[in-house]
Protein backbone atom coordinates (compact mmCIF):
# COMPACT_ATOMS: atom_id res chain seq x y z
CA UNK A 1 0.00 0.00 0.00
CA UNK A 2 2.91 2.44 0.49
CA UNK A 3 4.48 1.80 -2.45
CA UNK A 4 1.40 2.29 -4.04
CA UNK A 5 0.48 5.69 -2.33
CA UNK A 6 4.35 6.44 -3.30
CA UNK A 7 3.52 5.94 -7.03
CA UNK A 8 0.38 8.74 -6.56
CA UNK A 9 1.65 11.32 -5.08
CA UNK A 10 5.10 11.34 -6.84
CA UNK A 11 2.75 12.14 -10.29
CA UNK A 12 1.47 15.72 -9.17
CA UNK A 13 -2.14 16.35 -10.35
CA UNK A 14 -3.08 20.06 -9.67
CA UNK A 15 -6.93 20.24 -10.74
CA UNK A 16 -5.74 23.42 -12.91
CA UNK A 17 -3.19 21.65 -14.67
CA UNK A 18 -5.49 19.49 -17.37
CA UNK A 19 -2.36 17.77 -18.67
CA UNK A 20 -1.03 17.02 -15.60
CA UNK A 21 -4.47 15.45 -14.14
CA UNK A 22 -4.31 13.46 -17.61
CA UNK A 23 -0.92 11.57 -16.48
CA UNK A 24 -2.51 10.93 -12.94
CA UNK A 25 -5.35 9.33 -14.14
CA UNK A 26 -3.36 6.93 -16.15
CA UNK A 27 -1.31 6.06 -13.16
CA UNK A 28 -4.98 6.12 -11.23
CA UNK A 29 -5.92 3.19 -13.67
CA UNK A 30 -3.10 1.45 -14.00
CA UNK A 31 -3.49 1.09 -10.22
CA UNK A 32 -7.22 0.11 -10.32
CA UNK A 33 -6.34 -2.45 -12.99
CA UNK A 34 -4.15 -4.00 -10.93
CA UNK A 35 -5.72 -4.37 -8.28
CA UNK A 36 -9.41 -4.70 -9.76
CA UNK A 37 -8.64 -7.10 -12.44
CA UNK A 38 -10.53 -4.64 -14.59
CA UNK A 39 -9.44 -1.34 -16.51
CA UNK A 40 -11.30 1.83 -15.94
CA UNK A 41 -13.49 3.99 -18.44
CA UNK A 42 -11.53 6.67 -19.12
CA UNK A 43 -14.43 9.64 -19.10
CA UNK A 44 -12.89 13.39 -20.43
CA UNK A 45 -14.77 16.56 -19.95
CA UNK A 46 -13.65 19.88 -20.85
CA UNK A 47 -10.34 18.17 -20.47
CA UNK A 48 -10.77 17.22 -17.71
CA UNK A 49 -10.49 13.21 -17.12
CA UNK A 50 -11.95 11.02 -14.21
CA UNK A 51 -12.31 7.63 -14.20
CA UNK A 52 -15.10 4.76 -13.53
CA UNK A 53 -15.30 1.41 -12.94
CA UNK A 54 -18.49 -0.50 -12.93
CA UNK A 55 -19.18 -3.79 -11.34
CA UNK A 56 -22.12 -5.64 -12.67
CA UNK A 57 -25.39 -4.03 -11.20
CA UNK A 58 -23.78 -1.32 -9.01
CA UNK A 59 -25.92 -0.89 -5.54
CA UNK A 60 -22.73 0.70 -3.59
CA UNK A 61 -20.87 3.66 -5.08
CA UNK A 62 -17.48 4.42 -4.13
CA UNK A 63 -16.27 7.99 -4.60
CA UNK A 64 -12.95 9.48 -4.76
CA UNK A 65 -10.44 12.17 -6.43
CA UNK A 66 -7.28 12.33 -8.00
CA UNK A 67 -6.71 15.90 -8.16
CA UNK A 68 -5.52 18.10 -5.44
CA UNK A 69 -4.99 21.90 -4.82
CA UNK A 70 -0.72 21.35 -4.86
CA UNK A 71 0.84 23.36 -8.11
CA UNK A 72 3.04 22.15 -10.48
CA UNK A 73 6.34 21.33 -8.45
CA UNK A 74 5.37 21.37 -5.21
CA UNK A 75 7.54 17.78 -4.85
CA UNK A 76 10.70 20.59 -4.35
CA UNK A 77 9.33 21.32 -1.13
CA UNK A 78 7.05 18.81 -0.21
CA UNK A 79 9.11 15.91 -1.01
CA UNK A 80 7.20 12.33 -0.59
CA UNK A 81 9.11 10.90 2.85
CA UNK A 82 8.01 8.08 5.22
CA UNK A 83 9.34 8.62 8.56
CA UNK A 84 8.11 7.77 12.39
CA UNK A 85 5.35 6.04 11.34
CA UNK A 86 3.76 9.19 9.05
CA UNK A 87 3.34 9.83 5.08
CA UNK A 88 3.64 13.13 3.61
CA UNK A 89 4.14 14.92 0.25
CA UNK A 90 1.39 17.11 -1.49
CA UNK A 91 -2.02 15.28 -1.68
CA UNK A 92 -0.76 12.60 0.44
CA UNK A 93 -4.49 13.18 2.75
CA UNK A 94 -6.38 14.70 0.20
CA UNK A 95 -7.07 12.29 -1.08
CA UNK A 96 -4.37 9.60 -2.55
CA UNK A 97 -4.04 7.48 0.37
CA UNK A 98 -8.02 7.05 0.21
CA UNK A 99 -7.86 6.23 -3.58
CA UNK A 100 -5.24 3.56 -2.16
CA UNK A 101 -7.30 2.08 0.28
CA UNK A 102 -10.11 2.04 -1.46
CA UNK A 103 -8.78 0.01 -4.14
CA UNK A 104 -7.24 -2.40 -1.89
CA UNK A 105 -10.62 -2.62 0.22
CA UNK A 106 -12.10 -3.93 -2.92
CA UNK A 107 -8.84 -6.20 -3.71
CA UNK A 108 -9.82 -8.01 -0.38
CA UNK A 109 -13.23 -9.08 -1.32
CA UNK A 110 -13.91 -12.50 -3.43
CA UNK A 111 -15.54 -10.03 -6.18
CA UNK A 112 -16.27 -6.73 -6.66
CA UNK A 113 -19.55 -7.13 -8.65
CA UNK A 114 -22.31 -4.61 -7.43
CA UNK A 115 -19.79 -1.79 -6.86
CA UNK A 116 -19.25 1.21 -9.17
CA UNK A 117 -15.99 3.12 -8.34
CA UNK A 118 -16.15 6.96 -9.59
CA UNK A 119 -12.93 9.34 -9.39
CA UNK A 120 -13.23 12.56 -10.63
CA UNK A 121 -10.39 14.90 -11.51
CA UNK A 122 -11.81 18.07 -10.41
CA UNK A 123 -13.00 18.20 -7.08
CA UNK A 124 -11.01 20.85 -5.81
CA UNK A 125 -12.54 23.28 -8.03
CA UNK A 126 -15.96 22.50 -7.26
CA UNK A 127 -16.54 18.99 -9.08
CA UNK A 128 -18.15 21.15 -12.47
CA UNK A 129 -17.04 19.37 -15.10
CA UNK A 130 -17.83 15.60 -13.41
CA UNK A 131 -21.48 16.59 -11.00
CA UNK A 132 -23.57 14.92 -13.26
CA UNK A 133 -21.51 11.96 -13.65
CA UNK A 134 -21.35 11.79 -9.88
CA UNK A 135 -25.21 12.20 -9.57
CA UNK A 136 -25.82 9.73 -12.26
CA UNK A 137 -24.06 6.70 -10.67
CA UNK A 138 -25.02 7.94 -7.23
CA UNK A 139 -28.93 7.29 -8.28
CA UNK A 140 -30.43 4.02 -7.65
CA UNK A 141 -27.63 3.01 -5.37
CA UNK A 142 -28.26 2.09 -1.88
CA UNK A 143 -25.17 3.68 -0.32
CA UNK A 144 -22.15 5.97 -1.24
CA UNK A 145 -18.54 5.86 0.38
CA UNK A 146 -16.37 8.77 0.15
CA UNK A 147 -13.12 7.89 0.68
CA UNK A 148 -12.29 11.53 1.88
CA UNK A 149 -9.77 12.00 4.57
CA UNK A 150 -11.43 11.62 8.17
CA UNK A 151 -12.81 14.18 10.20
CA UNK A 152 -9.88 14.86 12.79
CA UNK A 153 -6.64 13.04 13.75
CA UNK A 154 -8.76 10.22 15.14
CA UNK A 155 -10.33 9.33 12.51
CA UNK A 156 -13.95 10.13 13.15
CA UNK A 157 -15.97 10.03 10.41
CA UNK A 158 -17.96 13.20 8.39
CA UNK A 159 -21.78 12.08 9.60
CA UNK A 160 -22.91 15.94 7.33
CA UNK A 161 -21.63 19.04 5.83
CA UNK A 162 -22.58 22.19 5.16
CA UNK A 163 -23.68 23.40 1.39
CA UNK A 164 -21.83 25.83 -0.72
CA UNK A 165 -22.82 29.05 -2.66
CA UNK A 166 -19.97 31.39 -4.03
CA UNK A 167 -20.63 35.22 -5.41
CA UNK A 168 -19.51 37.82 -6.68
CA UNK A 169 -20.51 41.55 -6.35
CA UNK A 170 -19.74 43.83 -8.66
CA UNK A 171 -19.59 47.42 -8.11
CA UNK A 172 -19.75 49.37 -10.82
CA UNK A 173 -19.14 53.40 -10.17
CA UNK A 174 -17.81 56.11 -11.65
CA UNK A 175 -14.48 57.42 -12.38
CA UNK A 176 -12.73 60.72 -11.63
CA UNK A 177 -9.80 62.30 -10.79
CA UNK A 178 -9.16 61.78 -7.00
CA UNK A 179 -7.74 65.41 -6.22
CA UNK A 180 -9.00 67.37 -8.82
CA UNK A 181 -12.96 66.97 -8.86
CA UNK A 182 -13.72 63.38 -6.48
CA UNK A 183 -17.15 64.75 -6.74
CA UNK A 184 -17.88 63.99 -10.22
CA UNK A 185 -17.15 60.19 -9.21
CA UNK A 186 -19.40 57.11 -8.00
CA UNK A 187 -16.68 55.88 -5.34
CA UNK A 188 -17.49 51.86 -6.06
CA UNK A 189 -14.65 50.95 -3.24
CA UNK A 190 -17.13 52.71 -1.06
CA UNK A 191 -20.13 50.77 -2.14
CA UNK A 192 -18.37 47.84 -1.96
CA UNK A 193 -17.64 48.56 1.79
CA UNK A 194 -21.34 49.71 2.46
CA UNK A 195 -22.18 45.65 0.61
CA UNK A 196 -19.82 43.88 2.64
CA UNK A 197 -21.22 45.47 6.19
CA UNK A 198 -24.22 44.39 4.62
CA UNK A 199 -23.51 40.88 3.85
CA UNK A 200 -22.48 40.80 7.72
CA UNK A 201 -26.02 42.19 9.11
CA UNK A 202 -27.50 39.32 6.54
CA UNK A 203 -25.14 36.73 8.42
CA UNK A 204 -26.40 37.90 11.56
CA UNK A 205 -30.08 37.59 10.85
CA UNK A 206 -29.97 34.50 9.32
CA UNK A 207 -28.46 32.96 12.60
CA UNK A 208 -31.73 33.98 14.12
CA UNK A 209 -34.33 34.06 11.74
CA UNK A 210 -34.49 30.03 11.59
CA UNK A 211 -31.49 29.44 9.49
CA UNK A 212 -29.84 26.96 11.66
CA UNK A 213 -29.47 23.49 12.51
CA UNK A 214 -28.76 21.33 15.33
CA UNK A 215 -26.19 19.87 14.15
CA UNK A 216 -24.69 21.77 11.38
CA UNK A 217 -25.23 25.14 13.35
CA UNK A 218 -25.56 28.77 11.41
CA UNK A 219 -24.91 29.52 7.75
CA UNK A 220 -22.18 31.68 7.39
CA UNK A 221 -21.79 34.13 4.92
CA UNK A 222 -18.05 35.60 4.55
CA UNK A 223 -16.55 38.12 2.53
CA UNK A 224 -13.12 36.84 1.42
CA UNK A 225 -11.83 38.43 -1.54
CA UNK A 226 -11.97 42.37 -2.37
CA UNK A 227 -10.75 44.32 -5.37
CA UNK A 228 -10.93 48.07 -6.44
CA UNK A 229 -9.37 50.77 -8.24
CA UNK A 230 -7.20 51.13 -11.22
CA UNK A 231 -4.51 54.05 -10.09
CA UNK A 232 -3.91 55.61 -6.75
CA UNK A 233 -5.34 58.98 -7.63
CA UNK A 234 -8.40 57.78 -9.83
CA UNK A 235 -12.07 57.43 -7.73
CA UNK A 236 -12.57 53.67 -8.53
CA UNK A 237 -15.06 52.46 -10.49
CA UNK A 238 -15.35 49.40 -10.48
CA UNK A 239 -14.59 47.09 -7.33
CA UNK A 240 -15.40 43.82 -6.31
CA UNK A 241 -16.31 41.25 -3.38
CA UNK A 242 -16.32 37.49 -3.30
CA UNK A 243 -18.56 36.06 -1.06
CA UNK A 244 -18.06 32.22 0.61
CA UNK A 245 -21.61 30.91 1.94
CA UNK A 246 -22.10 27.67 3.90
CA UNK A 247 -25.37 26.80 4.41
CA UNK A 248 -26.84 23.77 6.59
CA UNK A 249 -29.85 23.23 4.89
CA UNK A 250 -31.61 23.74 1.28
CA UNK A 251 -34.25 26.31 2.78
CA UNK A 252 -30.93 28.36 4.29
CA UNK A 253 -29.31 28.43 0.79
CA UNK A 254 -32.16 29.14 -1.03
CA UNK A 255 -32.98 31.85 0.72
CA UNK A 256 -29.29 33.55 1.12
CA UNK A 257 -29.48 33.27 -2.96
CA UNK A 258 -32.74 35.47 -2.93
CA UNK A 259 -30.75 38.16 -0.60
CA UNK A 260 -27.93 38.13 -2.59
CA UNK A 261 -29.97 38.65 -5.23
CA UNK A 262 -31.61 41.83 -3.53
CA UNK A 263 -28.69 43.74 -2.82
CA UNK A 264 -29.38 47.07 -3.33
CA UNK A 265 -26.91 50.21 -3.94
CA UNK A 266 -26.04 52.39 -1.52
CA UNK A 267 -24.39 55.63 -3.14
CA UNK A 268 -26.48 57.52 -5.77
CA UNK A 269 -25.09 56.38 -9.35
CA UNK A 270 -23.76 53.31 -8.21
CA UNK A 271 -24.86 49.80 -9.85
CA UNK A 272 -24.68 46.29 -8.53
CA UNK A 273 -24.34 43.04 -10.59
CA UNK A 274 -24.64 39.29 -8.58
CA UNK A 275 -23.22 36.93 -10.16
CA UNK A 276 -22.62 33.05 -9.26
CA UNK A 277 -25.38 30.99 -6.71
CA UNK A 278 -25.40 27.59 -5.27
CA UNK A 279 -23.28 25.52 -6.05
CA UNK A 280 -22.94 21.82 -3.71
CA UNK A 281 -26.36 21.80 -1.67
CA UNK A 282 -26.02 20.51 2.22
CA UNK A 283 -25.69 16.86 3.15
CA UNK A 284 -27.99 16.58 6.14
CA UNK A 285 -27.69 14.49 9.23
CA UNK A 286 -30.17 11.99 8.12
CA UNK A 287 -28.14 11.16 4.80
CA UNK A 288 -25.88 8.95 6.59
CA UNK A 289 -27.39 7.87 9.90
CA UNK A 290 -28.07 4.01 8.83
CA UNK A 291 -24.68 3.77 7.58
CA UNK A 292 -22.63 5.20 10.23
CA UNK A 293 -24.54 3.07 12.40
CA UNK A 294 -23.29 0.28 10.25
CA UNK A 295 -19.92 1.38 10.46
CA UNK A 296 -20.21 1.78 13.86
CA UNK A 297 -20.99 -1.81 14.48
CA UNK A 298 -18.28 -3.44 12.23
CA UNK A 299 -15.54 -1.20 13.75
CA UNK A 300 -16.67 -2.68 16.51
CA UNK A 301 -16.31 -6.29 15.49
CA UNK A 302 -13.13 -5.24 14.08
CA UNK A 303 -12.01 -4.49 17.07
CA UNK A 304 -11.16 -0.31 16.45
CA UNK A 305 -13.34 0.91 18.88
CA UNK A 306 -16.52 3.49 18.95
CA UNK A 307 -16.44 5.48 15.62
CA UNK A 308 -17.37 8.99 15.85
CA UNK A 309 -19.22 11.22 13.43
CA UNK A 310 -18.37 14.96 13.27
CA UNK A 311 -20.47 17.43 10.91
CA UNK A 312 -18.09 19.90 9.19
CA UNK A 313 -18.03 22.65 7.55
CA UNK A 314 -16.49 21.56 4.02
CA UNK A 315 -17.80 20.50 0.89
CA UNK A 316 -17.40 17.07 -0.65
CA UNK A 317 -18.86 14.87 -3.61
CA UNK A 318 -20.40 13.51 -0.57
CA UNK A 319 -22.96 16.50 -1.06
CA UNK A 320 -23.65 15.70 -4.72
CA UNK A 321 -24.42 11.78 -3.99
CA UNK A 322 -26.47 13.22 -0.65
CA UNK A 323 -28.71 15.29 -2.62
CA UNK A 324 -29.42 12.75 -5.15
CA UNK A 325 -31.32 10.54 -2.53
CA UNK A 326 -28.54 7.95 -2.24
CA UNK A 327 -27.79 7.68 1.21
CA UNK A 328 -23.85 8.71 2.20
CA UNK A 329 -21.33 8.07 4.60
CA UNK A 330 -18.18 10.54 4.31
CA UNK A 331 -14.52 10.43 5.72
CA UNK A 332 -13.84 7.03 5.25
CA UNK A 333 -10.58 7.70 3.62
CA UNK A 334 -6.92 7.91 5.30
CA UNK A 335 -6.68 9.85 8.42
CA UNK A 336 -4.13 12.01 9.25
CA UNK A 337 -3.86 15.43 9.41
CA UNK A 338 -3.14 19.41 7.22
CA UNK A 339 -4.94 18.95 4.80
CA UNK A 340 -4.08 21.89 2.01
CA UNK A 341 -1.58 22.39 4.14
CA UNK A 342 2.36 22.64 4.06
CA UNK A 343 1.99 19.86 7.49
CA UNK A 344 -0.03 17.41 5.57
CA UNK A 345 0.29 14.08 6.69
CA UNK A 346 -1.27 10.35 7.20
CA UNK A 347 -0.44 7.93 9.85
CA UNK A 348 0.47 5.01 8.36
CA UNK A 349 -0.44 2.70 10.72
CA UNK A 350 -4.29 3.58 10.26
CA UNK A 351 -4.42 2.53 6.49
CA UNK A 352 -4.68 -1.03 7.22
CA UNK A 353 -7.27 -0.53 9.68
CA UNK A 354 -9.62 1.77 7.66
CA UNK A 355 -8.85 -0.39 4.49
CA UNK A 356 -10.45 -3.41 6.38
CA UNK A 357 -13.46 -1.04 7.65
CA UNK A 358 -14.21 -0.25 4.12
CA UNK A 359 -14.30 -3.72 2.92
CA UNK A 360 -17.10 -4.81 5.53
CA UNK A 361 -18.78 -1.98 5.08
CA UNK A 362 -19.10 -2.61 0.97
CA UNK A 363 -19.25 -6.56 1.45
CA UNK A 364 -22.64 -5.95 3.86
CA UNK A 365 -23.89 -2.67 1.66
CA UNK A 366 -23.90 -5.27 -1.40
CA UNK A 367 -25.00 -8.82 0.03
């Protein structure tokens, strides 16, 4: 399995890089082949390739991806090193040890028949070019396994997430000459300060108004990126805002999208444009209650001990199959820790363990 995990995350697949994420997913399949018996349909989109294997009539789906958020060359400084018991090198969590055990979960069972595996090669960005493949397969199936990392650094579980929604604001002003006449300008840095105290006030109310849940807690609506101005003594007119919203629940996002879509100007002369809108909708609780009770009893068996189930903030495929009435059980992948991160890392003594989890949970799921 190391040498295996080795072989992934020396071929660097950043999600942006179409060629590179080609070369993974032949290294991806050659893997699967392998191990499988089988070799993969090679699916490309927009150039963008992901991979699927399907087992007779598939009642389990088994998700995973191949890309990850490390640039081309990022093996300079994050070389691949085993040492004390930990893995690391860029992806190493997110998510190539998963991919690993996942295939060798399936290696372990007399067949794989009633198992479709789907990997997707842009997940990091948001999973546009492969969502309907993902909703497809997930449809009709009885359960879906994402193999991504687990929850925390003792390997709980990810029992429901949060939905995402991404904007952006435009501001569109007017512009003038800072010193000479400001007046004759429509300041649209301005407006897009009034907008972003705005977007916090909307925050706040939804956290009262009924936008929570009990588990998944309060949307939360955050301003990350800002932009204005062309030269330092020109009123700018254009600016704008990015906004990240995670929502626990469809009614939550549906209704942020409607606010969004009713922001209103401030300063006379200025003009707003909203663009973007949901994008992965919540998993809920209930999505995965049957099968982390499941898991929960073959750990048990298995001798690892009470599983835990944390609801998080992220977005996963996990979403996608949730949504699309196939019930899901998330974070079943390596577990470790830093994900994204320059720390990130998988203990290698869990892989073993987790690989040996997943097989009972997909040799019950399909008998």
């Amino acid at each position: 399995m190391l040498a295996d995990l080795e072989e992934l995350v020396r071929c660097e697949s950043f999600s942006a890089d179409h060629a590179a994420v080609a070369r993974s997913a032949e290294v991806v399949g050659a893997l699967g082949t392998r191990l499988l018996g089988a070799a993969p349909e090679t699916i490309v989109i927009d150039g963008v390739t992901h991979l699927r294997w399907v087992f007779g009539t598939a009642s389990v789906l088994l998700m995973g991806h191949h890309d990850t958020v490390w640039p081309p060359g990022s093996l300079k400084d994050h070389p691949w090193s085993v040492a004390d018991g930990i893995a690391r090198g860029p992806g190493v969590l997110d998510m190539k040890a998963g991919l690993v055990q996942m295939f060798h979960a399936l290696a372990c069972l007399p067949s794989p028949d009633g198992v479709c595996v789907l990997i997707n090669g842009d997940e990091e960005v948001g999973s546009t070019t492969s969502r309907q493949l993902i909703e497809e397969s997930a449809r009709g199936c009885a359960a879906a396994f994402v193999l991504e990392a687990s929850a925390d650094e003792e390997g709980a579980l990810k029992t429901a997430r949060k939905g995402t929604s991404r904007y952006e604001v435009v501001v569109h002003g007017r512009a003038a000459h800072a010193g000479l006449e400001p007046q004759k300008g429509v300041n649209a840095a301005i407006e897009a300060a009034h907008q972003v105290l705005a977007l916090v006030d909307l925050a706040g109310s939804m956290a009262t108004t009924g936008g929570t849940c009990p588990v998944l807690g309060a949307p939360t609506i955050t301003p990350t990126l800002l932009a204005a101005g062309t030269t330092l003594n020109t009123v700018p007119a254009l600016a704008k805002v990015s906004v990240d919203v995670r929502v626990p629940t469809l009614e939550a996002q549906d209704r942020i999208d409607k606010c969004m879509r009713g922001l209103v100007a401030r300063l006379p002369g200025a003009r707003l444009e909203v663009l973007g809108g949901r994008r992965r909708p919540p998993m809920e609780p209930e999505s995965s209650a049957e099968l982390f009770a499941l898991a929960s009893r073959i750990a048990t068996e298995l001798g690892q001990g009470p599983l835990r189930g944390i609801a998080v903030g992220g977005a996963s495929d996990g979403n996608y199959t949730a949504a699309a009435g196939c019930p899901t059980l998330d974070g079943l992948g390596a577990v470790g820790g830093g994900a994204h991160a320059d720390a990130e890392y998988v203990e290698i003594g869990q892989m073993v363990p987790r690989t040996r989890l997943l097989a009972q949970l997909i040799d019950h799921a399909t008998s």
